[in-house]
PDB file of N, CA and C in Angstrom:
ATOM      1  N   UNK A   1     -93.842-113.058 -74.735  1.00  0.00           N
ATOM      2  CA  UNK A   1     -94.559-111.882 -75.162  1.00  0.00           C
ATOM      3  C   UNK A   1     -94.463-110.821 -74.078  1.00  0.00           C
ATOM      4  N   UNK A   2     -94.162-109.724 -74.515  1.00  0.00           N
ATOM      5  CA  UNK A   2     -94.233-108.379 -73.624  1.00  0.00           C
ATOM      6  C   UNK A   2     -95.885-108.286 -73.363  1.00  0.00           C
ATOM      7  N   UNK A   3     -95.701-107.586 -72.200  1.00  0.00           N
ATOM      8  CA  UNK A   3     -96.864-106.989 -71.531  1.00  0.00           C
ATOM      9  C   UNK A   3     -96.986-105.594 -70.798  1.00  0.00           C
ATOM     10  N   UNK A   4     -97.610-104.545 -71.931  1.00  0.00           N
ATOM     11  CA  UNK A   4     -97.710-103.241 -70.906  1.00  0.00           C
ATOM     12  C   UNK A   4     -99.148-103.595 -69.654  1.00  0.00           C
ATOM     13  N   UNK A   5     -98.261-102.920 -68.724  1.00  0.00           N
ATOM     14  CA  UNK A   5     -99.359-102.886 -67.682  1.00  0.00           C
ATOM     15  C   UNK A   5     -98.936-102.304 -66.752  1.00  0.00           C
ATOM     16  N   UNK A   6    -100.126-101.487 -65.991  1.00  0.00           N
ATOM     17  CA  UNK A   6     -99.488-100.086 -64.406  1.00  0.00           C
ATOM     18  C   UNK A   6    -100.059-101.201 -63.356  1.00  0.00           C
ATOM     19  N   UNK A   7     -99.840-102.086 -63.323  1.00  0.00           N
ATOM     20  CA  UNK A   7    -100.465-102.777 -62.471  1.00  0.00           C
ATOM     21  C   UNK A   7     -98.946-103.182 -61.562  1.00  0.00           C
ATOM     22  N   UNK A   8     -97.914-103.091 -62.094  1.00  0.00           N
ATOM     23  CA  UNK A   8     -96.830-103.820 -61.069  1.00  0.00           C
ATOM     24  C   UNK A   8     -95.934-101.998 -60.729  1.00  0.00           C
ATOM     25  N   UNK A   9     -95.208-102.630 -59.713  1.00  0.00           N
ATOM     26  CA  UNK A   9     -93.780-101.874 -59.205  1.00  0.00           C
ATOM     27  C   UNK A   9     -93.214-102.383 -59.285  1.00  0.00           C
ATOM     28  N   UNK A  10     -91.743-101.443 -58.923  1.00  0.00           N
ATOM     29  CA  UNK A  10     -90.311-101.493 -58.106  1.00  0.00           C
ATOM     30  C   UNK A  10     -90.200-100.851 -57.238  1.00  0.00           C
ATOM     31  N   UNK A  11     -90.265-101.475 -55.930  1.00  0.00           N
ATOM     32  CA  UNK A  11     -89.992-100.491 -55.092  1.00  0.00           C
ATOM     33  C   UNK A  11     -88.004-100.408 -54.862  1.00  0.00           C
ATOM     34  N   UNK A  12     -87.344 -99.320 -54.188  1.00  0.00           N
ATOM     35  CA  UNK A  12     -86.435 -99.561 -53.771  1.00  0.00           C
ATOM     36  C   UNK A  12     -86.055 -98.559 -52.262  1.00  0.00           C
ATOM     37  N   UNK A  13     -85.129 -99.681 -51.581  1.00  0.00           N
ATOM     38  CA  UNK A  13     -85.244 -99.212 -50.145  1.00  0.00           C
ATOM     39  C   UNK A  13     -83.703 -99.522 -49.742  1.00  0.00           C
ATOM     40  N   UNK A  14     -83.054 -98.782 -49.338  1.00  0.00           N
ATOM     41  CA  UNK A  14     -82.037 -99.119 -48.990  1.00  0.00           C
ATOM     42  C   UNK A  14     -81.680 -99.311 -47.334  1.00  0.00           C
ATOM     43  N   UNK A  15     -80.645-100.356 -46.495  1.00  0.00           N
ATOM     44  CA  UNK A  15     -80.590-100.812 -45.360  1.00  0.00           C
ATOM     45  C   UNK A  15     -79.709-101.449 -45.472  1.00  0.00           C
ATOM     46  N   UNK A  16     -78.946-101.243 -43.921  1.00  0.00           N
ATOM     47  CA  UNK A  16     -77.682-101.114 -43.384  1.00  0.00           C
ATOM     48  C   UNK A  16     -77.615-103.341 -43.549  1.00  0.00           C
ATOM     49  N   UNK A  17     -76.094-103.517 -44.619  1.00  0.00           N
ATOM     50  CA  UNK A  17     -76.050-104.832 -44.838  1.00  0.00           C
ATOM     51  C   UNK A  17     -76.256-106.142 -43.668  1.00  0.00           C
ATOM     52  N   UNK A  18     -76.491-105.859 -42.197  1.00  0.00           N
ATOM     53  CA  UNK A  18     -76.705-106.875 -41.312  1.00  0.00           C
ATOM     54  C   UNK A  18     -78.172-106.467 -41.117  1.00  0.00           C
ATOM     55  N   UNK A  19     -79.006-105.812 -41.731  1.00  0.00           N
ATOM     56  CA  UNK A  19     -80.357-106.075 -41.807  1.00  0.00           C
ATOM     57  C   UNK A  19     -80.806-106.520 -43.173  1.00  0.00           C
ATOM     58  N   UNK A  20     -80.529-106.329 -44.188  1.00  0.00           N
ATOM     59  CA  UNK A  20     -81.052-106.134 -45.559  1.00  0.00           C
ATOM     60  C   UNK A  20     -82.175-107.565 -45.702  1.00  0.00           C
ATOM     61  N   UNK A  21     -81.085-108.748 -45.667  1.00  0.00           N
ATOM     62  CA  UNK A  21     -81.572-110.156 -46.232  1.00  0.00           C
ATOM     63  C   UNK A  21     -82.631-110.789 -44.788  1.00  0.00           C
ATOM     64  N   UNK A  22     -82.956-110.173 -43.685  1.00  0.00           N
ATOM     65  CA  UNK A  22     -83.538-110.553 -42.966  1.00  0.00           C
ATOM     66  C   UNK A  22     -84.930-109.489 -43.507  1.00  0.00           C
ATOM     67  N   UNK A  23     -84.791-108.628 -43.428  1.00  0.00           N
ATOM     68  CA  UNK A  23     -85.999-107.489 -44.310  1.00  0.00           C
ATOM     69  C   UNK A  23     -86.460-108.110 -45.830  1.00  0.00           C
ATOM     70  N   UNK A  24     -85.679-108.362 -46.526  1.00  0.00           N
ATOM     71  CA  UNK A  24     -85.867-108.923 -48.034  1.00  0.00           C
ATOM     72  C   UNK A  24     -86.866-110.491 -47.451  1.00  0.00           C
ATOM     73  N   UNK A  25     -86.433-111.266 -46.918  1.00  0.00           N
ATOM     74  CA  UNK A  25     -86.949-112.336 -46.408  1.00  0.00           C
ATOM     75  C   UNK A  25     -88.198-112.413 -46.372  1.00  0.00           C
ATOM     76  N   UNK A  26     -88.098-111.308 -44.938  1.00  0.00           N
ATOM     77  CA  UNK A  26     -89.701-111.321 -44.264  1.00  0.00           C
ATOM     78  C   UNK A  26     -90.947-110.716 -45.470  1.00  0.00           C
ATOM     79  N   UNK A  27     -90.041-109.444 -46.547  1.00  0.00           N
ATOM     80  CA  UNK A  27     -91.102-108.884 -47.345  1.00  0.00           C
ATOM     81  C   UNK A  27     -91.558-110.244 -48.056  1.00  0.00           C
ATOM     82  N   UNK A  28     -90.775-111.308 -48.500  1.00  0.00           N
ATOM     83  CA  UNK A  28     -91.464-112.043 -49.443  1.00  0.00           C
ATOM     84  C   UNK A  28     -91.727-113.119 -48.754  1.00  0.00           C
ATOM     85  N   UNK A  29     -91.888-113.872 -47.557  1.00  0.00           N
ATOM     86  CA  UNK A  29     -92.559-114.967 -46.866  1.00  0.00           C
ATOM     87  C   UNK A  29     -93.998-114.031 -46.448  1.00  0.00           C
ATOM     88  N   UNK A  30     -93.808-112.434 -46.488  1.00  0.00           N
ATOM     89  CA  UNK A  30     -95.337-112.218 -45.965  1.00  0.00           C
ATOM     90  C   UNK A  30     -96.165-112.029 -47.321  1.00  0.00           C
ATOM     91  N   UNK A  31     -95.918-112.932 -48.355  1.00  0.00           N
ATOM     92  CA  UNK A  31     -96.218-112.261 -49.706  1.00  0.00           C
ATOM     93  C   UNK A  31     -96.707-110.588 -50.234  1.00  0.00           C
ATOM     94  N   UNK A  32     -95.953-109.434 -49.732  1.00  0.00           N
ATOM     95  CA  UNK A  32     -96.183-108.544 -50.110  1.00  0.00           C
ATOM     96  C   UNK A  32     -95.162-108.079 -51.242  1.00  0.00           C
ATOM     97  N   UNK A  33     -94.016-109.290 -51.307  1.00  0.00           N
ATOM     98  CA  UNK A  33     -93.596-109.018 -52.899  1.00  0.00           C
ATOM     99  C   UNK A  33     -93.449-110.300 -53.240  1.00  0.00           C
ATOM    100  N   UNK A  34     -93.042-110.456 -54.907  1.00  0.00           N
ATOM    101  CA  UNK A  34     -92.413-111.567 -55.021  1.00  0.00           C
ATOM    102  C   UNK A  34     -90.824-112.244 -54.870  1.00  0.00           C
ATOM    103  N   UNK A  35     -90.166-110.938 -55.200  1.00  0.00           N
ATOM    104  CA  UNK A  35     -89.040-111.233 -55.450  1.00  0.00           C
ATOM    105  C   UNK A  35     -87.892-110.080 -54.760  1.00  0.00           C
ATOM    106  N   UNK A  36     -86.902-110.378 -54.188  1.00  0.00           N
ATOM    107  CA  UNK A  36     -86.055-108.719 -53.728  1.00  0.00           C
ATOM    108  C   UNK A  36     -84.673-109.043 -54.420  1.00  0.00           C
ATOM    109  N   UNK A  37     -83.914-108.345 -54.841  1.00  0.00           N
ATOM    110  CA  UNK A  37     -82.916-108.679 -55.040  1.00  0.00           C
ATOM    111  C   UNK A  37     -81.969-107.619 -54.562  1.00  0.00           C
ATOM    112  N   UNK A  38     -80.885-107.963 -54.112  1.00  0.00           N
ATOM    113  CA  UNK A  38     -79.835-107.078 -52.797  1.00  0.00           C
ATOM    114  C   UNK A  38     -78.778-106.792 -53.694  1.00  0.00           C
ATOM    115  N   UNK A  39     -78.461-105.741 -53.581  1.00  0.00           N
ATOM    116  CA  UNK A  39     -77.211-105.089 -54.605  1.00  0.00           C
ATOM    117  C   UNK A  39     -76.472-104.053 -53.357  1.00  0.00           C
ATOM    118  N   UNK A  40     -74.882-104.835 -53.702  1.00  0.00           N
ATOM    119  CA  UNK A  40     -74.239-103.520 -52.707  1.00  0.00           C
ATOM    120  C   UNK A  40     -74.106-102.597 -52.779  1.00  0.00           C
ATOM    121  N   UNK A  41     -74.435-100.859 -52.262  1.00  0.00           N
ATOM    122  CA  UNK A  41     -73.993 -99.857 -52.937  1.00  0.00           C
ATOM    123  C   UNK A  41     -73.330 -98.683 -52.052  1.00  0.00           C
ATOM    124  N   UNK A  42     -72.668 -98.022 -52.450  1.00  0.00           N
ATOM    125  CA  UNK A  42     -72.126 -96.821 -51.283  1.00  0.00           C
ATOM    126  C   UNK A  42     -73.069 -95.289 -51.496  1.00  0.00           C
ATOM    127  N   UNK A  43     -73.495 -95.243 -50.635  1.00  0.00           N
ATOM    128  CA  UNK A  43     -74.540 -93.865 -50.304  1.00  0.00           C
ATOM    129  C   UNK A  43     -73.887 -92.647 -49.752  1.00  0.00           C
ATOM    130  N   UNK A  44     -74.255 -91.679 -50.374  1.00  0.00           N
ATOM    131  CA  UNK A  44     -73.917 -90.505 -50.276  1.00  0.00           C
ATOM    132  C   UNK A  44     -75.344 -89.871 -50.389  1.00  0.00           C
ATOM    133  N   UNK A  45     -75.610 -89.072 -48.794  1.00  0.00           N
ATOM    134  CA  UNK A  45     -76.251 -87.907 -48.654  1.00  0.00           C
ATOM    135  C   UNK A  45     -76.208 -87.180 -47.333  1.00  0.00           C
ATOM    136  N   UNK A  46     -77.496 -86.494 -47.342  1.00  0.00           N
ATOM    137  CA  UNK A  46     -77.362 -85.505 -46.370  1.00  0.00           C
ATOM    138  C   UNK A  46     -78.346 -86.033 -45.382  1.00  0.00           C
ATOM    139  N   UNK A  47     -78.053 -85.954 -43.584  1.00  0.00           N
ATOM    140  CA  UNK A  47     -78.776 -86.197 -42.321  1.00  0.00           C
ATOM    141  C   UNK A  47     -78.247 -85.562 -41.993  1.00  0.00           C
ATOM    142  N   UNK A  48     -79.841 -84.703 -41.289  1.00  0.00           N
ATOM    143  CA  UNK A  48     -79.489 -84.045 -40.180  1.00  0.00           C
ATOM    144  C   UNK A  48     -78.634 -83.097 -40.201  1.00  0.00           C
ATOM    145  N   UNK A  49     -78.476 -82.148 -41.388  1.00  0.00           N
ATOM    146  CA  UNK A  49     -77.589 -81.322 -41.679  1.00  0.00           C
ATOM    147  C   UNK A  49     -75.855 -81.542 -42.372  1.00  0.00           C
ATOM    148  N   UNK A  50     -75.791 -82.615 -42.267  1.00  0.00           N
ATOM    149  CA  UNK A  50     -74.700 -82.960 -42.921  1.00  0.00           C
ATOM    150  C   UNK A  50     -74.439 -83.856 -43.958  1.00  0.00           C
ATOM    151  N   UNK A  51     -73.218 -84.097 -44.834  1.00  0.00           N
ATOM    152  CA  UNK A  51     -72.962 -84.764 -45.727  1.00  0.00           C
ATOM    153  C   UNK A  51     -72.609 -86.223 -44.727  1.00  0.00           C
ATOM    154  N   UNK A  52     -73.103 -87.313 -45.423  1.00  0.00           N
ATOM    155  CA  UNK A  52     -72.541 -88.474 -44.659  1.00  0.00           C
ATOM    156  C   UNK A  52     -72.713 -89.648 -45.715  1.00  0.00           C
ATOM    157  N   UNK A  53     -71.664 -90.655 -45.537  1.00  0.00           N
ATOM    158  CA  UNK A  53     -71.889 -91.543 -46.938  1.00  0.00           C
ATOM    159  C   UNK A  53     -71.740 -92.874 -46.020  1.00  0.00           C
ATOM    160  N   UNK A  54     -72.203 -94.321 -46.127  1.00  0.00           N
ATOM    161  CA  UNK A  54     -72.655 -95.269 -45.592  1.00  0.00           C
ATOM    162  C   UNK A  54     -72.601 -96.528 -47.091  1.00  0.00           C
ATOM    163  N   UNK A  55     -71.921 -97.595 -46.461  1.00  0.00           N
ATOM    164  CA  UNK A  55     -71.950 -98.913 -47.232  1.00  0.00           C
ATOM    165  C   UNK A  55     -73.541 -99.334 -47.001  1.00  0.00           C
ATOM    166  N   UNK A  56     -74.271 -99.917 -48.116  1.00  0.00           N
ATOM    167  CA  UNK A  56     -75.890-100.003 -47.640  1.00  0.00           C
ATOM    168  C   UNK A  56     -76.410-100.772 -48.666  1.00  0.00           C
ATOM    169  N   UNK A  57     -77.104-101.608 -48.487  1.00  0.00           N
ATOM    170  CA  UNK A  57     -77.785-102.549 -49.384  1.00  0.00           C
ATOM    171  C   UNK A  57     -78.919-101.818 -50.241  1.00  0.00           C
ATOM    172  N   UNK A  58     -78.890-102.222 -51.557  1.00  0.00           N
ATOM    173  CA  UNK A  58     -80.051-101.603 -52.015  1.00  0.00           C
ATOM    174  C   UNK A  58     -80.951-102.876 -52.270  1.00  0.00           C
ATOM    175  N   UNK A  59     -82.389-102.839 -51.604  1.00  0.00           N
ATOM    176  CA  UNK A  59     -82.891-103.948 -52.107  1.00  0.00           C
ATOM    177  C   UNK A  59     -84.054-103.291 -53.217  1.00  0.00           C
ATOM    178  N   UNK A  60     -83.815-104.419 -54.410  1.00  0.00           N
ATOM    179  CA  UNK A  60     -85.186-103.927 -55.692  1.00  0.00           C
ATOM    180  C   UNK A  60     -86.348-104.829 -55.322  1.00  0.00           C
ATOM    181  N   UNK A  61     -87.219-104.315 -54.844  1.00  0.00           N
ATOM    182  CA  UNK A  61     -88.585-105.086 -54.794  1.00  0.00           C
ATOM    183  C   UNK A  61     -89.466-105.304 -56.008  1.00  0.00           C
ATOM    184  N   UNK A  62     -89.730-106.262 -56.381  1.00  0.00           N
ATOM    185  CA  UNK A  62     -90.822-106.684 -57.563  1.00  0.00           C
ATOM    186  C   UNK A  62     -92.087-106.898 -56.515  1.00  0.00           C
ATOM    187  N   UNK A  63     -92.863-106.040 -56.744  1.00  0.00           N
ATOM    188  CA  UNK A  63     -94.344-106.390 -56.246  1.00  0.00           C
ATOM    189  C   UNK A  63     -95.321-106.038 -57.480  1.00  0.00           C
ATOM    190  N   UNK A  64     -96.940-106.203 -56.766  1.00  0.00           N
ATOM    191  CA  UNK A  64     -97.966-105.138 -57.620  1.00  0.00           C
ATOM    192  C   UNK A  64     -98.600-103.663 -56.764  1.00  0.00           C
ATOM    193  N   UNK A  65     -99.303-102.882 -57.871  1.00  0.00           N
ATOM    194  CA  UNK A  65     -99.090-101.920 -57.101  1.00  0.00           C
ATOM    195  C   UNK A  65    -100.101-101.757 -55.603  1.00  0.00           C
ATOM    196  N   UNK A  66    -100.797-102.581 -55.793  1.00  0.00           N
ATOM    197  CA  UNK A  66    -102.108-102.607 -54.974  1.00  0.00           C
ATOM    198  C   UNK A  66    -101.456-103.373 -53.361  1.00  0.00           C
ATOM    199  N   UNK A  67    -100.124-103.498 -53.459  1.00  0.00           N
ATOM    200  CA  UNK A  67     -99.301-104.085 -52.374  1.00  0.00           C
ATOM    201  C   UNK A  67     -98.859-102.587 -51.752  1.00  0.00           C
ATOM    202  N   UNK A  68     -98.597-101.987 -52.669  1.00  0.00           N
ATOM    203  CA  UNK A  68     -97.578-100.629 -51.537  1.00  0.00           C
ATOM    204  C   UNK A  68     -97.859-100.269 -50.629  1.00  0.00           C
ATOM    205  N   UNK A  69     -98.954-100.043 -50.248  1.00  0.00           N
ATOM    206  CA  UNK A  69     -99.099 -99.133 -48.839  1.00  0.00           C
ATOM    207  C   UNK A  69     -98.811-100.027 -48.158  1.00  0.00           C
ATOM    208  N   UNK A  70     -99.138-101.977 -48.077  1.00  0.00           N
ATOM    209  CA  UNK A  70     -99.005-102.676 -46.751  1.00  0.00           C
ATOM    210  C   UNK A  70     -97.260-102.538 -46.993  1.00  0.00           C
ATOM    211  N   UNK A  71     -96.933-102.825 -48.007  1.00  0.00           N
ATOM    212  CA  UNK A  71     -95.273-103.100 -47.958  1.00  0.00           C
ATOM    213  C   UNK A  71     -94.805-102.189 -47.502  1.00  0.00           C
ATOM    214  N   UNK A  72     -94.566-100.698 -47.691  1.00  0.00           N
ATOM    215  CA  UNK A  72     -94.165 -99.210 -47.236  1.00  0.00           C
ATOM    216  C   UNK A  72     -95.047 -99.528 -45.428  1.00  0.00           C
ATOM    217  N   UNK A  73     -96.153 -99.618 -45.433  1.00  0.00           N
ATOM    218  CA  UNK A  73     -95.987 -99.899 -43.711  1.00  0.00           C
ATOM    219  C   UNK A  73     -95.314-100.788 -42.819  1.00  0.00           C
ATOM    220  N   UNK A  74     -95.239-101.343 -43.489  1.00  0.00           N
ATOM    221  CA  UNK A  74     -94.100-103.714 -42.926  1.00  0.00           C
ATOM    222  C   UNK A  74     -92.613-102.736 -42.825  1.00  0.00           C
ATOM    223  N   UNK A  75     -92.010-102.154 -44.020  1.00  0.00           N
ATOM    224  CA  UNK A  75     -91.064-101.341 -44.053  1.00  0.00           C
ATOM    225  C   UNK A  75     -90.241-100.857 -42.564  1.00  0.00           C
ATOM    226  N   UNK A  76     -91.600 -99.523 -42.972  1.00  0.00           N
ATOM    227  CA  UNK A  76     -91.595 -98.763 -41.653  1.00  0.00           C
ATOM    228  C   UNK A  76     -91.722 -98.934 -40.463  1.00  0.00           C
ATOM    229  N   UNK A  77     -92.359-100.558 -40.045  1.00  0.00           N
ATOM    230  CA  UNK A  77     -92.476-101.104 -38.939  1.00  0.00           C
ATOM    231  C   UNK A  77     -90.963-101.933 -38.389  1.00  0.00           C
ATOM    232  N   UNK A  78     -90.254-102.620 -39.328  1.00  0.00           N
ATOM    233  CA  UNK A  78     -89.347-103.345 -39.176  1.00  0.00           C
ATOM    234  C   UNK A  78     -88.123-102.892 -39.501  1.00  0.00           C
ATOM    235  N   UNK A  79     -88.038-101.637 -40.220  1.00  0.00           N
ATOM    236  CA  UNK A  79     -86.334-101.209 -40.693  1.00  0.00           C
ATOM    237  C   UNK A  79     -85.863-100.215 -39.842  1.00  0.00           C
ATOM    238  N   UNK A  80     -84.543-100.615 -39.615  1.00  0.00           N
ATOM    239  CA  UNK A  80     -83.816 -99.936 -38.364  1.00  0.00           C
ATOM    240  C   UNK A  80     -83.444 -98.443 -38.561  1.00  0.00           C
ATOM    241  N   UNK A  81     -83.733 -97.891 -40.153  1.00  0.00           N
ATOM    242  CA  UNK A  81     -83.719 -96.170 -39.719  1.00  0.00           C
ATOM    243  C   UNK A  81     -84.708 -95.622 -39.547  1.00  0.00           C
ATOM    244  N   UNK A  82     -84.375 -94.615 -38.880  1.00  0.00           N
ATOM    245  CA  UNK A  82     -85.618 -93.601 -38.169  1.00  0.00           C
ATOM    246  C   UNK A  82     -86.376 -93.190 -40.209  1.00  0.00           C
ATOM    247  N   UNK A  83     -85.879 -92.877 -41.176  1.00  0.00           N
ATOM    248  CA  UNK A  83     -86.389 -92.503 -41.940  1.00  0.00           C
ATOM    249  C   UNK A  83     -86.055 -93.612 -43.076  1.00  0.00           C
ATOM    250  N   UNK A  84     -86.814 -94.392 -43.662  1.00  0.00           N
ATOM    251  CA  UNK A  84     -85.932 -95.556 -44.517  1.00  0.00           C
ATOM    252  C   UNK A  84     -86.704 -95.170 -45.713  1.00  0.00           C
ATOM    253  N   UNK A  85     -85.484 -95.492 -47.002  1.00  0.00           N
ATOM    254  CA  UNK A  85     -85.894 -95.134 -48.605  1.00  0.00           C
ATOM    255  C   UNK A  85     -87.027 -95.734 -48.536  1.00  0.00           C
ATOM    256  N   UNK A  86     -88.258 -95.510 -49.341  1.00  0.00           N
ATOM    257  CA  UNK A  86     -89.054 -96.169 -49.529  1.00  0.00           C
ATOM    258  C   UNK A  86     -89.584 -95.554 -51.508  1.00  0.00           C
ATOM    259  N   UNK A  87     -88.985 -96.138 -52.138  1.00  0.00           N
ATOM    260  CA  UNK A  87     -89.312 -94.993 -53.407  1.00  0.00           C
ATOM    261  C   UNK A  87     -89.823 -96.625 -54.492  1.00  0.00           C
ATOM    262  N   UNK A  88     -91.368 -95.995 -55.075  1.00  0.00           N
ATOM    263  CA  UNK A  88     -92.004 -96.598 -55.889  1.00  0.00           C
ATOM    264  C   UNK A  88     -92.084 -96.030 -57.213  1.00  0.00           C
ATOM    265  N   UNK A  89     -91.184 -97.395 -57.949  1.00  0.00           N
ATOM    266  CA  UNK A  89     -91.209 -96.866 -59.711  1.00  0.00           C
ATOM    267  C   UNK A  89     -92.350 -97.655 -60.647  1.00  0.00           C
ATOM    268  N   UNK A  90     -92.789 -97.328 -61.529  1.00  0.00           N
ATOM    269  CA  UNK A  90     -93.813 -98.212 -62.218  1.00  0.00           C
ATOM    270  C   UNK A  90     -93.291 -99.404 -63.192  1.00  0.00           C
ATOM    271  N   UNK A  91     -93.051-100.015 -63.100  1.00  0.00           N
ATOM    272  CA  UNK A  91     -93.200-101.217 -64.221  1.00  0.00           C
ATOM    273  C   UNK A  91     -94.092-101.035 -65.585  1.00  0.00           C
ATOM    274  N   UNK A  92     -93.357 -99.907 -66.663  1.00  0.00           N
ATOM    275  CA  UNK A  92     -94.192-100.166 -67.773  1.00  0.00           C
ATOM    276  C   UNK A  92     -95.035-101.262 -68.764  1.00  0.00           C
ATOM    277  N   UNK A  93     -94.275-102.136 -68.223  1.00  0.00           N
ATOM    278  CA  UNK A  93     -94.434-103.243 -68.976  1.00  0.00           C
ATOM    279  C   UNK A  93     -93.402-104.389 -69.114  1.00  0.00           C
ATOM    280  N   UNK A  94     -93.492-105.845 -69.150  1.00  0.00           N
ATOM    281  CA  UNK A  94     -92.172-106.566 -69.008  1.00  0.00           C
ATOM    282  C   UNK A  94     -93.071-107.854 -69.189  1.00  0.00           C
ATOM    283  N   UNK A  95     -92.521-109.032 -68.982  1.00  0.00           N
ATOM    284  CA  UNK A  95     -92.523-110.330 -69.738  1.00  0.00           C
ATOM    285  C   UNK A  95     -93.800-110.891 -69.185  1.00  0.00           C
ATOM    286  N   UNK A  96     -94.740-111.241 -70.096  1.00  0.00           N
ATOM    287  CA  UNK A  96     -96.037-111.352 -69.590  1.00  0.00           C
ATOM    288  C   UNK A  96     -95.745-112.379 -68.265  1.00  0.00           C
ATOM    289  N   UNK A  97     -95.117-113.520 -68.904  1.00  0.00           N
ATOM    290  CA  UNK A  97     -94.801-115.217 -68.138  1.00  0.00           C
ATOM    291  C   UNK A  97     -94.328-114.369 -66.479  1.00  0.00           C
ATOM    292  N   UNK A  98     -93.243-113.419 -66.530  1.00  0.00           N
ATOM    293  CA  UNK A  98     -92.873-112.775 -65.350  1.00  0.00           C
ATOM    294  C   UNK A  98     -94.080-112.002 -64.139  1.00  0.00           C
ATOM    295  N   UNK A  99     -94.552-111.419 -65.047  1.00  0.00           N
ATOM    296  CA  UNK A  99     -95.416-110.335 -64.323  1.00  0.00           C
ATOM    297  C   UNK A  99     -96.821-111.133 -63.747  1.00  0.00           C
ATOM    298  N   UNK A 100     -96.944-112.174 -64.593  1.00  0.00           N
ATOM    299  CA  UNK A 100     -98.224-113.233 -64.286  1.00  0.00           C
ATOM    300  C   UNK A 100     -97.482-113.699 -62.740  1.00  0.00           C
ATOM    301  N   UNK A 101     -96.363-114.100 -62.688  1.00  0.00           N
ATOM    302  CA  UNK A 101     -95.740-115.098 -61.635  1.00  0.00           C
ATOM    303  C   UNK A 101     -95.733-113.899 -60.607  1.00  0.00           C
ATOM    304  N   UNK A 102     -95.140-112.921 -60.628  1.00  0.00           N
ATOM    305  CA  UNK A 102     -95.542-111.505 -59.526  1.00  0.00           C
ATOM    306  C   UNK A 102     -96.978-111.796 -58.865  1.00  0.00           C
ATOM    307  N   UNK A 103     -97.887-111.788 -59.355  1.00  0.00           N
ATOM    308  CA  UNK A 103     -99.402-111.616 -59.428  1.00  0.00           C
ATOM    309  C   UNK A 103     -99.525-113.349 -58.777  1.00  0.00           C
ATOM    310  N   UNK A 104     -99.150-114.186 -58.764  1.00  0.00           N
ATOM    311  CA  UNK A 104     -99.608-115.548 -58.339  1.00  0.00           C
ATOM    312  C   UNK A 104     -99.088-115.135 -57.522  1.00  0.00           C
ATOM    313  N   UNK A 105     -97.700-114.931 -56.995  1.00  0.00           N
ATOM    314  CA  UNK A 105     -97.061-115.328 -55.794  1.00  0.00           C
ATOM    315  C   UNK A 105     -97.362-114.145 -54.946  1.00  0.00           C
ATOM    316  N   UNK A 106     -97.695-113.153 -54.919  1.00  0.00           N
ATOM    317  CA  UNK A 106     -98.143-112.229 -53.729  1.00  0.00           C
ATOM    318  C   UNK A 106     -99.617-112.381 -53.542  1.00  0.00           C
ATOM    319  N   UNK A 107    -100.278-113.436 -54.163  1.00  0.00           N
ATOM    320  CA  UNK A 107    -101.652-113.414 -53.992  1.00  0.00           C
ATOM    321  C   UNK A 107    -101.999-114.881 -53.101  1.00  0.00           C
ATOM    322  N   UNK A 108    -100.528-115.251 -52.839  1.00  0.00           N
ATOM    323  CA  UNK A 108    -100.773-116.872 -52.323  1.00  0.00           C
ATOM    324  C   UNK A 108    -100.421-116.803 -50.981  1.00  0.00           C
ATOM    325  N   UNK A 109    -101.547-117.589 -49.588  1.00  0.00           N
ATOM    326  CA  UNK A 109    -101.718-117.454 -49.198  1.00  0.00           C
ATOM    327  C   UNK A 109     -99.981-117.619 -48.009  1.00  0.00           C
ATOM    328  N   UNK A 110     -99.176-116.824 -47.323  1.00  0.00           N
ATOM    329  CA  UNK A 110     -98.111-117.317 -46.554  1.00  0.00           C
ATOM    330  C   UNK A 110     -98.262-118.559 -45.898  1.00  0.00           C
ATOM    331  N   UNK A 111     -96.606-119.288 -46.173  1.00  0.00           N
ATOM    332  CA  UNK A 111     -97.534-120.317 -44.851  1.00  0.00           C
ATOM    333  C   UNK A 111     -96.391-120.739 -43.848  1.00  0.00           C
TER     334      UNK A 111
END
């Protein structure tokens, strides 16, 4: 059964591939998500005044939303750019059985 609910995210953050799966790791052993999944992608934008494009992991975070601010700070504490993606989408709604298991596993205690 589907389930609408504003209660979950996606976050997505992108980081240079010899950090990604050590960042993805730590977000979900500190239960501030449940799940990350790492997709390779090539980036194109602008620093610092210029065009510059970079091989870079995109990781999709499944959390809830009442996680973001600690996750966006863990982020910002541990990722190696001076400015790192940090962009939160809403989860309209998706598989109750799924979104229940989100909600257990960031609520359980690390160990």
């Amino acid at each position: 059964m589907l389930l609408l609910s504003p209660d979950f995210v996606v976050v997505l953050c992108t980081a240079p591939p010899d950090s990604s799966g050590g960042l993805a790791r730590l977000i979900v052993e500190e239960r501030l998500a449940a799940c990350v999944n790492i997709s390779q992608v090539r980036s194109t934008f602008v620093w610092e005044g210029k065009v510059d494009e970079a091989a870079e992991d995109l990781l999709i975070v499944k959390t809830e939303r009442n996680k973001v601010d600690d996750l966006a700070a863990r982020i910002r504490e541990v990722h190696p750019y001076e400015l790192p993606e940090i962009i939160v989408l809403p989860i309209a709604g998706g598989d109750e059985g799924y979104l229940a298991w989100i909600s257990k596993t960031v609520r359980e205690i690390s160990s």
